[in-house]
C-alpha atoms as a PDB file:
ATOM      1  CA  UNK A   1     -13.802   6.104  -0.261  1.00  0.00           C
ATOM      2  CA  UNK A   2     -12.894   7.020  -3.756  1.00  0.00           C
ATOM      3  CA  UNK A   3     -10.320   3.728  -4.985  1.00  0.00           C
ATOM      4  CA  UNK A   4      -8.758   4.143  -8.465  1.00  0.00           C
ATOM      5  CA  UNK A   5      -7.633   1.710 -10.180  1.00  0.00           C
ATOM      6  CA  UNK A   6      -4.047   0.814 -11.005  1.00  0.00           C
ATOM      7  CA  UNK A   7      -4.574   2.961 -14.492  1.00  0.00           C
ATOM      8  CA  UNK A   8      -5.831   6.295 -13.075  1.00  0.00           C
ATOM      9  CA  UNK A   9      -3.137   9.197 -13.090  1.00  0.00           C
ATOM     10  CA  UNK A  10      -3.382  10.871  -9.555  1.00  0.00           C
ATOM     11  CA  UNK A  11      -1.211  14.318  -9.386  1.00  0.00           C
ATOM     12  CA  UNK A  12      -0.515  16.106  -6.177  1.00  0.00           C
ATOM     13  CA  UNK A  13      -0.429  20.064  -5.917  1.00  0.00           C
ATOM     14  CA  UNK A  14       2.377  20.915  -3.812  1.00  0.00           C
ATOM     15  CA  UNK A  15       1.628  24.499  -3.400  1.00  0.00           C
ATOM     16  CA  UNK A  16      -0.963  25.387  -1.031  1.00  0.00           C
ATOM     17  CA  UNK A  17      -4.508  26.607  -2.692  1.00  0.00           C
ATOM     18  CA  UNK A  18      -7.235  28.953  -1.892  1.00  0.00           C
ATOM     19  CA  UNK A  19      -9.797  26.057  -0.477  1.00  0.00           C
ATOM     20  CA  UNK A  20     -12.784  28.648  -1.258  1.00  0.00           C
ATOM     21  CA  UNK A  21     -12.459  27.629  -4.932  1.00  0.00           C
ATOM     22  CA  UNK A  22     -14.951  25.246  -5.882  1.00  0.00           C
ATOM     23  CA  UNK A  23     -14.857  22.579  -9.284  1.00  0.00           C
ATOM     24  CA  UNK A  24     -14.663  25.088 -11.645  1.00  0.00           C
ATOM     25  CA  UNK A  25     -12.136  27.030  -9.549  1.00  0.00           C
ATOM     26  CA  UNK A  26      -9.704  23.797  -8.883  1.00  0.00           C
ATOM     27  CA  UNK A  27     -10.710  23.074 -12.843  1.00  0.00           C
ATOM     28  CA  UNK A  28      -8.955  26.000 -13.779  1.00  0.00           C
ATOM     29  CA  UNK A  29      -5.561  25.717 -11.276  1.00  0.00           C
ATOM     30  CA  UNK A  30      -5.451  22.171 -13.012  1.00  0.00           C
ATOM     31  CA  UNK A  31      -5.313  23.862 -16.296  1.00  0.00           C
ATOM     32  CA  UNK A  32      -3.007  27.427 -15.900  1.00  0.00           C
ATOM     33  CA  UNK A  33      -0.784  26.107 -13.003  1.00  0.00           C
ATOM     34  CA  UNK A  34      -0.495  22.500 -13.482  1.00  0.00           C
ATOM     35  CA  UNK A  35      -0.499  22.132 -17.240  1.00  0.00           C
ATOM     36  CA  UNK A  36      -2.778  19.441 -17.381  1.00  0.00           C
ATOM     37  CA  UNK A  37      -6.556  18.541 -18.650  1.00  0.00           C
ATOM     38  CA  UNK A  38      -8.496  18.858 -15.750  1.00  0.00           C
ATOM     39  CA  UNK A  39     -11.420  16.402 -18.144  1.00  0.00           C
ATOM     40  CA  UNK A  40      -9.056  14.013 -18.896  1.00  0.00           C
ATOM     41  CA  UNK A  41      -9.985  11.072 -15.407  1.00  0.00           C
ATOM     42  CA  UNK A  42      -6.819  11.877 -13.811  1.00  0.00           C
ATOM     43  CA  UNK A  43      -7.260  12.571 -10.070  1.00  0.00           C
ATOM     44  CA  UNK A  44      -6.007  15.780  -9.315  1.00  0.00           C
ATOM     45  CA  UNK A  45      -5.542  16.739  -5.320  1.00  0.00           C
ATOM     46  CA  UNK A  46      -5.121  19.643  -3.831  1.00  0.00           C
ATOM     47  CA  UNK A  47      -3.723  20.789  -0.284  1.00  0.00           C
ATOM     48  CA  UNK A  48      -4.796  23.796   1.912  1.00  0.00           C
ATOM     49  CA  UNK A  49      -2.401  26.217   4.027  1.00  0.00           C
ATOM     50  CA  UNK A  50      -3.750  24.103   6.825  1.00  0.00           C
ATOM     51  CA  UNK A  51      -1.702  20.829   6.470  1.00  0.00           C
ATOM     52  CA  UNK A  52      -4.812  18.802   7.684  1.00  0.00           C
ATOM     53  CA  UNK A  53      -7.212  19.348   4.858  1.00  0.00           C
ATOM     54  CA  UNK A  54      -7.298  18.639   0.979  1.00  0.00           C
ATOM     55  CA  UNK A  55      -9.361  18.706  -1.677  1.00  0.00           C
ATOM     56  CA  UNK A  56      -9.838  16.672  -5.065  1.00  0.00           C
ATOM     57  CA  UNK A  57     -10.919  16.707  -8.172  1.00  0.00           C
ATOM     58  CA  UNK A  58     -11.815  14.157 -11.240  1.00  0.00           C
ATOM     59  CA  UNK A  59     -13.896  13.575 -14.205  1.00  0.00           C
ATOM     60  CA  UNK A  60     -15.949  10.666 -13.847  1.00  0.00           C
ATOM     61  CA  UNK A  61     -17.191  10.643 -17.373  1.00  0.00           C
ATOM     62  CA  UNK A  62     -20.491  12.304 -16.508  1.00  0.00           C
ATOM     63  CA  UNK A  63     -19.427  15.243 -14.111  1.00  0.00           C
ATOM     64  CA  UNK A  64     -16.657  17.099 -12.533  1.00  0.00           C
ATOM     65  CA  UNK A  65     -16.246  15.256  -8.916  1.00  0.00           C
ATOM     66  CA  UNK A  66     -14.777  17.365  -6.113  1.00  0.00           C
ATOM     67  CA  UNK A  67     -14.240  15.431  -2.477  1.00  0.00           C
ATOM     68  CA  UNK A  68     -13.138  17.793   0.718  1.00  0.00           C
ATOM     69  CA  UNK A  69     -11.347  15.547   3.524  1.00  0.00           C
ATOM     70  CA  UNK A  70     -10.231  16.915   7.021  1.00  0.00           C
ATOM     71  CA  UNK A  71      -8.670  14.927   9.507  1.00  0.00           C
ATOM     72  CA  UNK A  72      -9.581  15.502  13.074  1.00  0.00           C
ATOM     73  CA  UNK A  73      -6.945  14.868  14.913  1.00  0.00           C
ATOM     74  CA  UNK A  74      -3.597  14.955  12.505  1.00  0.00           C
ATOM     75  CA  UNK A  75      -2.087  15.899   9.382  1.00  0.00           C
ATOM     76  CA  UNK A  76      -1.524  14.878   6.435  1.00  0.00           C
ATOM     77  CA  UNK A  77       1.897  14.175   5.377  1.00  0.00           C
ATOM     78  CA  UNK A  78       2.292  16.310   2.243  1.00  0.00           C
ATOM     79  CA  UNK A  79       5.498  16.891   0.073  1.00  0.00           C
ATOM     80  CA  UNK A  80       7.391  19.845   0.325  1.00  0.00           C
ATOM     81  CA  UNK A  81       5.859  23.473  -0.429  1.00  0.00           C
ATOM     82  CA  UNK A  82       7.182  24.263  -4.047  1.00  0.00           C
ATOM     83  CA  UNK A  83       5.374  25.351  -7.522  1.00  0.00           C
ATOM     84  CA  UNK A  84       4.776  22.462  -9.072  1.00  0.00           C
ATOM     85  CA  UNK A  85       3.194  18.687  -9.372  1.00  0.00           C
ATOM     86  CA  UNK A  86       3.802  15.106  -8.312  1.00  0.00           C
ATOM     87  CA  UNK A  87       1.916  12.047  -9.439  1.00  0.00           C
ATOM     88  CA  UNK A  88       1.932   9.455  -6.777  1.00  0.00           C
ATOM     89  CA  UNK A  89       0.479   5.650  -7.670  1.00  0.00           C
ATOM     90  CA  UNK A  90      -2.708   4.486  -6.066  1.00  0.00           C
ATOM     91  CA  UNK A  91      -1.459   2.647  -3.138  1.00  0.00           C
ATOM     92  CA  UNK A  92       0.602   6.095  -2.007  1.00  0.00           C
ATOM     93  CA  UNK A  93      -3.250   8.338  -2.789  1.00  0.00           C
ATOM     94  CA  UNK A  94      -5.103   5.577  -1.067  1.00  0.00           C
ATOM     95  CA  UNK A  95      -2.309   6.490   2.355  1.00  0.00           C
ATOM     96  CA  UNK A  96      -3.116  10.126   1.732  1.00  0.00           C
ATOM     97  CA  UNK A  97      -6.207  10.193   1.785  1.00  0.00           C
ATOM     98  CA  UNK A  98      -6.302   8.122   4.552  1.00  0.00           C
ATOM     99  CA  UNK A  99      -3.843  10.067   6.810  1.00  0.00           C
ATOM    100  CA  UNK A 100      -0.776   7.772   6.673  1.00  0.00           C
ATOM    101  CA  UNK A 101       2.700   8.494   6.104  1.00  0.00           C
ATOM    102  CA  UNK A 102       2.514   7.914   1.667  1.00  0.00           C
ATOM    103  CA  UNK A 103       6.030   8.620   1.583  1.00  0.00           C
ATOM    104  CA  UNK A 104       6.631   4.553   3.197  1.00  0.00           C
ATOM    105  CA  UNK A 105       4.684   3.398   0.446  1.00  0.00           C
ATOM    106  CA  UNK A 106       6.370   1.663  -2.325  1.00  0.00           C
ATOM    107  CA  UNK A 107       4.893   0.033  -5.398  1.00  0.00           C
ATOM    108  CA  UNK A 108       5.658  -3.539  -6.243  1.00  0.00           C
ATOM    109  CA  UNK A 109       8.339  -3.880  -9.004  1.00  0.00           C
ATOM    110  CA  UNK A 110       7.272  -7.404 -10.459  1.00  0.00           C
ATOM    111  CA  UNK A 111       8.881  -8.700 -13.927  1.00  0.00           C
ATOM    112  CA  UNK A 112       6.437  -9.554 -16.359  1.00  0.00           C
ATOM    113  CA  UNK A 113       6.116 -13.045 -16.673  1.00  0.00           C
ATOM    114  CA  UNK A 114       8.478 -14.911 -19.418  1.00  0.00           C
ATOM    115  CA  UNK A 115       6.928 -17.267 -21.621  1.00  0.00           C
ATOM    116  CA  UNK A 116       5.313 -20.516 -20.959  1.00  0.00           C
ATOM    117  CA  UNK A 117       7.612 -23.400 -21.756  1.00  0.00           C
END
């Protein structure tokens, strides 16, 4: 299981792709249709026509990473079909990835801590 940490950027592609592209493929949607730097260690994830598979994509520092996931039995729960991005936080990926509902998932809103006394 791929687990970013809190830092990572992790974007969602809400309009269905052509899964026959491959890294350099998804590379190149990341760049033209999503405006962003697909070398840059943001996670970027993809969805299929299918709602039960996805695809991602990341620079690990070394190479271009690309992880296929299809659930069996389910869905995933994706955001509505529009042009355009999302960037969830790693708790919601971490639900999407593992076929949960994301969309329940809220991050914690603590205050930073106030001085010692």
């Amino acid at each position: 299981m791929i687990a970013p940490s809190h830092t990572v950027r992790i974007f969602v592609a809400s309009d269905p792709v052509d899964f026959r592209k491959g890294h350099d493929g998804l590379a190149a949607l990341v760049q033209s249709h999503l405006r962003q730097k697909p070398f840059d260690g943001s996670v970027y994830v993809f969805r299929a026509k299918r709602a039960d598979r996805l695809k991602l994509i990341y620079w690990d520092g070394s190479g271009l990473v690309m992880a296929y996931k299809r659930l069996e039995d389910n869905s995933f729960k994706w955001p509505a079909i529009k042009n355009g991005v999302m960037r969830l936080e790693p708790a919601q990926f971490e639900a999407l990835f593992a076929g949960l509902d994301w969309r329940r998932v809220r991050p914690l809103e603590v205050a930073a801590p106030s001085a010692a006394e």
